[in-house]
Protein backbone atom coordinates (compact mmCIF):
# COMPACT_ATOMS: atom_id res chain seq x y z
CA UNK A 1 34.31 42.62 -9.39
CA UNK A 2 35.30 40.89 -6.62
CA UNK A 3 36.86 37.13 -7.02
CA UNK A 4 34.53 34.19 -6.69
CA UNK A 5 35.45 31.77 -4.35
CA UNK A 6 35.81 27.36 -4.74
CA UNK A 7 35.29 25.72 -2.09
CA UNK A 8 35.53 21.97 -1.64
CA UNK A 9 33.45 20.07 0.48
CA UNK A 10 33.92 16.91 2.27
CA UNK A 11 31.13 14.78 3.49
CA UNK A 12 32.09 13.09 6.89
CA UNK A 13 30.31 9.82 8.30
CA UNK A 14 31.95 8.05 11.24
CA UNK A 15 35.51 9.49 10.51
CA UNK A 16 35.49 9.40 6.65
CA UNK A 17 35.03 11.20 3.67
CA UNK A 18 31.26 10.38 2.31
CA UNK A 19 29.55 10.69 -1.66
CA UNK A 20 26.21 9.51 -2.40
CA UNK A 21 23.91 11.02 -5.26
CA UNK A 22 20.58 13.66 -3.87
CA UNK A 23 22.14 12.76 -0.51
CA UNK A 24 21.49 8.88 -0.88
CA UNK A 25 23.70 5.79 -1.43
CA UNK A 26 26.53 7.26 -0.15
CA UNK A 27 29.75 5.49 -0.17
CA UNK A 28 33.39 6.22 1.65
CA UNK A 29 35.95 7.60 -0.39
CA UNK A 30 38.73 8.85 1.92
CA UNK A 31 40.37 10.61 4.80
CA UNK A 32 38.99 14.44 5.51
CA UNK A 33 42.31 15.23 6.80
CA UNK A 34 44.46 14.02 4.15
CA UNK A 35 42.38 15.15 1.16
CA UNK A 36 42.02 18.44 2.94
CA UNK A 37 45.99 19.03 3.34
CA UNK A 38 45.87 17.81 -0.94
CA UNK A 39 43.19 20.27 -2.02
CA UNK A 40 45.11 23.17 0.12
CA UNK A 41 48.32 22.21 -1.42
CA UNK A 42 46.23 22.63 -4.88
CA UNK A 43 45.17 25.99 -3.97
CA UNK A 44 41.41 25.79 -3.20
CA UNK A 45 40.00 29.09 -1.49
CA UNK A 46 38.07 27.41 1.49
CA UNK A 47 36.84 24.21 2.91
CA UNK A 48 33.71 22.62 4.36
CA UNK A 49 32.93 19.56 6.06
CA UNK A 50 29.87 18.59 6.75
CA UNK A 51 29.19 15.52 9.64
CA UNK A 52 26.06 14.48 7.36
CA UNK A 53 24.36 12.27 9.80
CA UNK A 54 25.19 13.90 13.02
CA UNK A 55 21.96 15.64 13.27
CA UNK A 56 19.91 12.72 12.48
CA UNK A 57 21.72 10.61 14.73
CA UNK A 58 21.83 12.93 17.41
CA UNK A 59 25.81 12.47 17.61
CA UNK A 60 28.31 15.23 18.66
CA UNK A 61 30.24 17.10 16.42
CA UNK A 62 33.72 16.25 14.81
CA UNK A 63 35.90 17.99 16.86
CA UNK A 64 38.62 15.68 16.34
CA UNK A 65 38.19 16.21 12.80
CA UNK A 66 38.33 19.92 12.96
CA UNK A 67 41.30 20.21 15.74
CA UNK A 68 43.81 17.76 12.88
CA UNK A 69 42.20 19.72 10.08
CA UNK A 70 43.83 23.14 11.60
CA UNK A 71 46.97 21.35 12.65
CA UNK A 72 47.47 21.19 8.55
CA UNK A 73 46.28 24.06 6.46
CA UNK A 74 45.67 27.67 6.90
CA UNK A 75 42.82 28.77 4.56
CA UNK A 76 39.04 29.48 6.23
CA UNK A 77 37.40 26.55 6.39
CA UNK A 78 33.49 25.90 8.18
CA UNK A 79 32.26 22.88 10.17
CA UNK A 80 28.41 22.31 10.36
CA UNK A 81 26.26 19.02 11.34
CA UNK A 82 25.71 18.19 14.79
CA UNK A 83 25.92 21.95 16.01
CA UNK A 84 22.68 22.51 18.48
CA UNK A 85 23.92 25.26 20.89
CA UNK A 86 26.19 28.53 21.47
CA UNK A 87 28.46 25.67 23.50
CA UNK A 88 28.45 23.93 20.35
CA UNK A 89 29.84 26.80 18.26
CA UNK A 90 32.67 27.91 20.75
CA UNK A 91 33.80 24.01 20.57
CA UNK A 92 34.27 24.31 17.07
CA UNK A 93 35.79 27.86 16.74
CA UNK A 94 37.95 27.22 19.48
CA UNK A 95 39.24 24.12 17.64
CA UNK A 96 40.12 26.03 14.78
CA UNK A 97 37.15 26.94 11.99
CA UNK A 98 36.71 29.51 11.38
CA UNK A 99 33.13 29.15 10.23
CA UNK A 100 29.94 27.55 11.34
CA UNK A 101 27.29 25.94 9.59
CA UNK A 102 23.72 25.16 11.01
CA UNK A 103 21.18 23.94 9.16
CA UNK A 104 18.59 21.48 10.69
CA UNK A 105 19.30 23.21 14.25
CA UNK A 106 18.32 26.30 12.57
CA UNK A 107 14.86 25.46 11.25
CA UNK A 108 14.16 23.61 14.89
CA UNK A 109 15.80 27.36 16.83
CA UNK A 110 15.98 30.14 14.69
CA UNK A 111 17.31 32.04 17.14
CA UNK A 112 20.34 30.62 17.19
CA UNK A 113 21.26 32.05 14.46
CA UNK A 114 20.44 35.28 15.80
CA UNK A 115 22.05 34.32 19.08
CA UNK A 116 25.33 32.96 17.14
CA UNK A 117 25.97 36.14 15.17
CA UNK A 118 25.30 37.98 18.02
CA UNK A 119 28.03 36.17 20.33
CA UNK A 120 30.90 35.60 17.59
CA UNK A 121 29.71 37.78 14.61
CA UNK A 122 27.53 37.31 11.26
CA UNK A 123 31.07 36.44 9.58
CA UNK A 124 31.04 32.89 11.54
CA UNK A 125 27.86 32.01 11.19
CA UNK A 126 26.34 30.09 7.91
CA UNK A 127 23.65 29.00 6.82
CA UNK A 128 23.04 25.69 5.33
CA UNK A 129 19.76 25.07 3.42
CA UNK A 130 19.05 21.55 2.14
CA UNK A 131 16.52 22.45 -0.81
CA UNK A 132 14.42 20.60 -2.90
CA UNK A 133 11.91 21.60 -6.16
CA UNK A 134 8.32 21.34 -5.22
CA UNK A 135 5.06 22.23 -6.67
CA UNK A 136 4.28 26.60 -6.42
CA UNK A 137 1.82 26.57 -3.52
CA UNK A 138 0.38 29.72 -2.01
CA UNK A 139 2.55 28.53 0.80
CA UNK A 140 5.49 27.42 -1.01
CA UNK A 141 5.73 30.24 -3.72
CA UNK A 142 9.05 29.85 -4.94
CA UNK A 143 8.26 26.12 -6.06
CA UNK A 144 11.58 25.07 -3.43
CA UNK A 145 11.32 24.20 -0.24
CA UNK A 146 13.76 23.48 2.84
CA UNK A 147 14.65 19.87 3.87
CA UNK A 148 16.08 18.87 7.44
CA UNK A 149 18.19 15.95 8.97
CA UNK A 150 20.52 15.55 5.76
CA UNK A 151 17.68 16.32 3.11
CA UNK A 152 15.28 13.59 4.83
CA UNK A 153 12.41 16.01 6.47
CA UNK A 154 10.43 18.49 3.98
CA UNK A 155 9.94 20.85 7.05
CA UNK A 156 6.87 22.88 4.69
CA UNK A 157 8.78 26.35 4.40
CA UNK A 158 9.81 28.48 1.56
CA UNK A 159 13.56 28.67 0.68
CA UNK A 160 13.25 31.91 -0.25
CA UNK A 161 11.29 33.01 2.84
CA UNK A 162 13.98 31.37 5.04
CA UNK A 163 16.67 32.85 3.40
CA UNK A 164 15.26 35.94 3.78
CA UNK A 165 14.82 35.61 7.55
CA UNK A 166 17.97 33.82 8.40
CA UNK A 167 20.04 37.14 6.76
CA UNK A 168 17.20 39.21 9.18
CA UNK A 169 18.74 37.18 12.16
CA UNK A 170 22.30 37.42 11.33
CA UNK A 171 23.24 35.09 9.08
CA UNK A 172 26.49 36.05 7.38
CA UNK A 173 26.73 33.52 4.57
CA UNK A 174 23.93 30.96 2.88
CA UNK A 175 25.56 27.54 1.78
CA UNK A 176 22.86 26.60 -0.68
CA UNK A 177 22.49 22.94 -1.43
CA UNK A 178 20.33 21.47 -3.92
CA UNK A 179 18.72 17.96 -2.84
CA UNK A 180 18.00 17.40 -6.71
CA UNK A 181 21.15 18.00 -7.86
CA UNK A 182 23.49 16.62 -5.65
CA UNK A 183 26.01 14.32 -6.52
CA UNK A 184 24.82 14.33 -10.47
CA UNK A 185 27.33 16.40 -12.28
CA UNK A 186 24.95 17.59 -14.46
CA UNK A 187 25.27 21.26 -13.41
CA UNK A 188 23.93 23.57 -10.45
CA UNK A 189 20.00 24.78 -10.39
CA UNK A 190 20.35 28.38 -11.71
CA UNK A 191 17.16 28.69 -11.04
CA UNK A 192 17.19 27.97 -7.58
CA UNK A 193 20.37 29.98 -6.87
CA UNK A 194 19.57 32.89 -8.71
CA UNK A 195 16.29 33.37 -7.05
CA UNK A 196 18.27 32.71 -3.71
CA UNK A 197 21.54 34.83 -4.92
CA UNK A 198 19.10 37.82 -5.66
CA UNK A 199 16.63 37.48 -2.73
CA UNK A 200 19.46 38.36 0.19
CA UNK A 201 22.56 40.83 0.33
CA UNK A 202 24.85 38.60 1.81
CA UNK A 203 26.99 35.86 0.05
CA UNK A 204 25.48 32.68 -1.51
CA UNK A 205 27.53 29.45 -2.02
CA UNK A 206 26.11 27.63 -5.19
CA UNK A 207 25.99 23.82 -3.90
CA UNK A 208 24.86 20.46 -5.46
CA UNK A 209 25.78 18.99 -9.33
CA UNK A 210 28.60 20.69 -10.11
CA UNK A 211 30.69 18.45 -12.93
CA UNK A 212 32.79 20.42 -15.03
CA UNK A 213 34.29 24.04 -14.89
CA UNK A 214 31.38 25.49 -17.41
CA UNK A 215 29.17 24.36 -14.94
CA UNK A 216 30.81 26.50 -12.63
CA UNK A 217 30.97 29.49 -15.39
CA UNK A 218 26.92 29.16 -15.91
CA UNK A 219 26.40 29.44 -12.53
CA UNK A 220 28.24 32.80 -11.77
CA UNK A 221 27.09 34.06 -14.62
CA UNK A 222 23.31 33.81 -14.48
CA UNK A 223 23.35 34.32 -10.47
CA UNK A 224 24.90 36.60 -8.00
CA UNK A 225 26.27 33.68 -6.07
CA UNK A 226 30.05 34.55 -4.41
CA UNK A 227 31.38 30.83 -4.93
CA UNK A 228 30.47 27.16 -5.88
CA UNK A 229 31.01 24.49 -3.85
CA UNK A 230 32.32 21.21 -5.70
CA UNK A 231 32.88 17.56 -4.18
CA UNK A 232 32.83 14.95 -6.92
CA UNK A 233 34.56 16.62 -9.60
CA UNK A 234 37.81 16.63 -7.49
CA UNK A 235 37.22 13.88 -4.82
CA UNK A 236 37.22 11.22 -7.87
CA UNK A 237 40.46 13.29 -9.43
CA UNK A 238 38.45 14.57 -12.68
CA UNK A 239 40.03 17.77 -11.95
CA UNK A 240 42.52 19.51 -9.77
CA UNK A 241 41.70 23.11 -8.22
CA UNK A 242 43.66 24.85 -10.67
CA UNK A 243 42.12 23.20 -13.53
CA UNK A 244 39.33 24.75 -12.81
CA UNK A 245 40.19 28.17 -11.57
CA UNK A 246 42.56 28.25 -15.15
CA UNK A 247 39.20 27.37 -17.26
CA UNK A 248 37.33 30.14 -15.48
CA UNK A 249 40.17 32.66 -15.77
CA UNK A 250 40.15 32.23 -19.25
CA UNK A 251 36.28 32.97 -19.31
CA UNK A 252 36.78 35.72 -18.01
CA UNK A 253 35.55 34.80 -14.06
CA UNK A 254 37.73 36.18 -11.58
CA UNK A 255 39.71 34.12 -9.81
CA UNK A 256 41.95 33.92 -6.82
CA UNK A 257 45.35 32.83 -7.20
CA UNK A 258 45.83 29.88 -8.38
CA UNK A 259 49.01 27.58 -9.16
């Protein structure tokens, strides 16, 4: 079985590390830079920062961020928010991601997700959904549908019909965020990510209300999801990185490395 992947993720408004709960009432909480170089030096597998109101305020993407963030550690680590066009993408590769993440300039283009695996291959290009429980229409049959602009905009599609057609595009990777459960660390949605997990052959990134390593257990056991993404839990020094990867190696989750 291969490992399963952490991966931290830091919220960026105006310069700084961002939390809020269901992607309101957020509050600053740090540097990106300097709480990336710390969770590197505690062994996390990748990174992801997120400009979270970049695409809603029609701002231009961190590349200052991205250029200091490379100057200091050397796992993978993905940029998204603010990212409109292939220009867009080089910027941020060029500065030193290694991934990309679109998500509301997906929904608005889908082919430029076609058009961004196609330039620098499926491996750069991710897939952020923004997802949020709903009532089971005959037009929303999973019961979840996909959110825009930092989770403010129901856009009236199916998350599982989306994922479906980003991974027809190209998409090499789905970073799968829960609106609901954002922020609460009161656990992933299994549901949500195993119906996402199972729905697409390429790998899923559990996202949103992740609290405690069993949380992190439950949700690689009852999906097919390839990593978790966790903020709070180590932002507000709960836990380190290898805290957690030591509880899941001892569950019997394969790990990476750890110190």
């Amino acid at each position: 079985m291969l490992s399963k992947r952490i991966i931290i993720c830091l919220d960026v408004r105006e310069g700084k590390t961002t939390k809020g709960v269901k992607f309101k009432g957020n509050i600053d909480i740090g540097d990106p830079v300097a709480m990336a170089g710390e969770y590197y030096r505690q062994g996390v597998d990748e990174l992801v920062f997120y400009d979270i109101t970049a695409s809603s305020d029609k701002r231009d993407i961190i590349i200052d961020v991205v250029e200091e963030v490379a100057k200091n550690i050397f796992i993978p680590f993905s940029v998204g928010g603010g990212i409109r066009c292939l220009d867009d993408m080089h910027r941020v590769l060029d500065a030193g991601a290694e991934k990309i993440s679109i998500n509301t300039a997906a929904v608005q283009n889908p082919d430029l997700i076609y058009s961004g695996a196609r330039t620098f291959g499926s491996q750069c290009i991710v897939l952020g959904m923004d997802v949020k429980k709903v009532n089971k229409t005959p037009a929303m049959p999973s019961g979840y549908e996909i959110y825009v602009n930092g989770g403010r905009t129901p856009v009236g599609i199916d998350a599982v019909e989306w994922a479906k057609k980003a991974l027809d595009l190209g998409a090499g990777e789905i970073c799968l965020n829960s609106i609901d459960a954002d922020g609460t660390n009161a656990g992933y949605d299994l549901v949500l990510t195993s119906l996402i997990s199972r729905a697409v052959s390429i790998p899923v990134i559990a996202s949103g209300g992740a609290g405690t390593p069993e949380h992190l257990k439950d949700v690689f056991r009852t999906s097919d999801a390839g990593a978790a993404l966790i903020a709070s839990m180590v932002h507000y020094g709960h836990y380190t990185v290898a805290q957690i990867k030591k509880c899941l190696s001892k569950e019997g989750i394969p790990v990476r490395e750890f110190i």
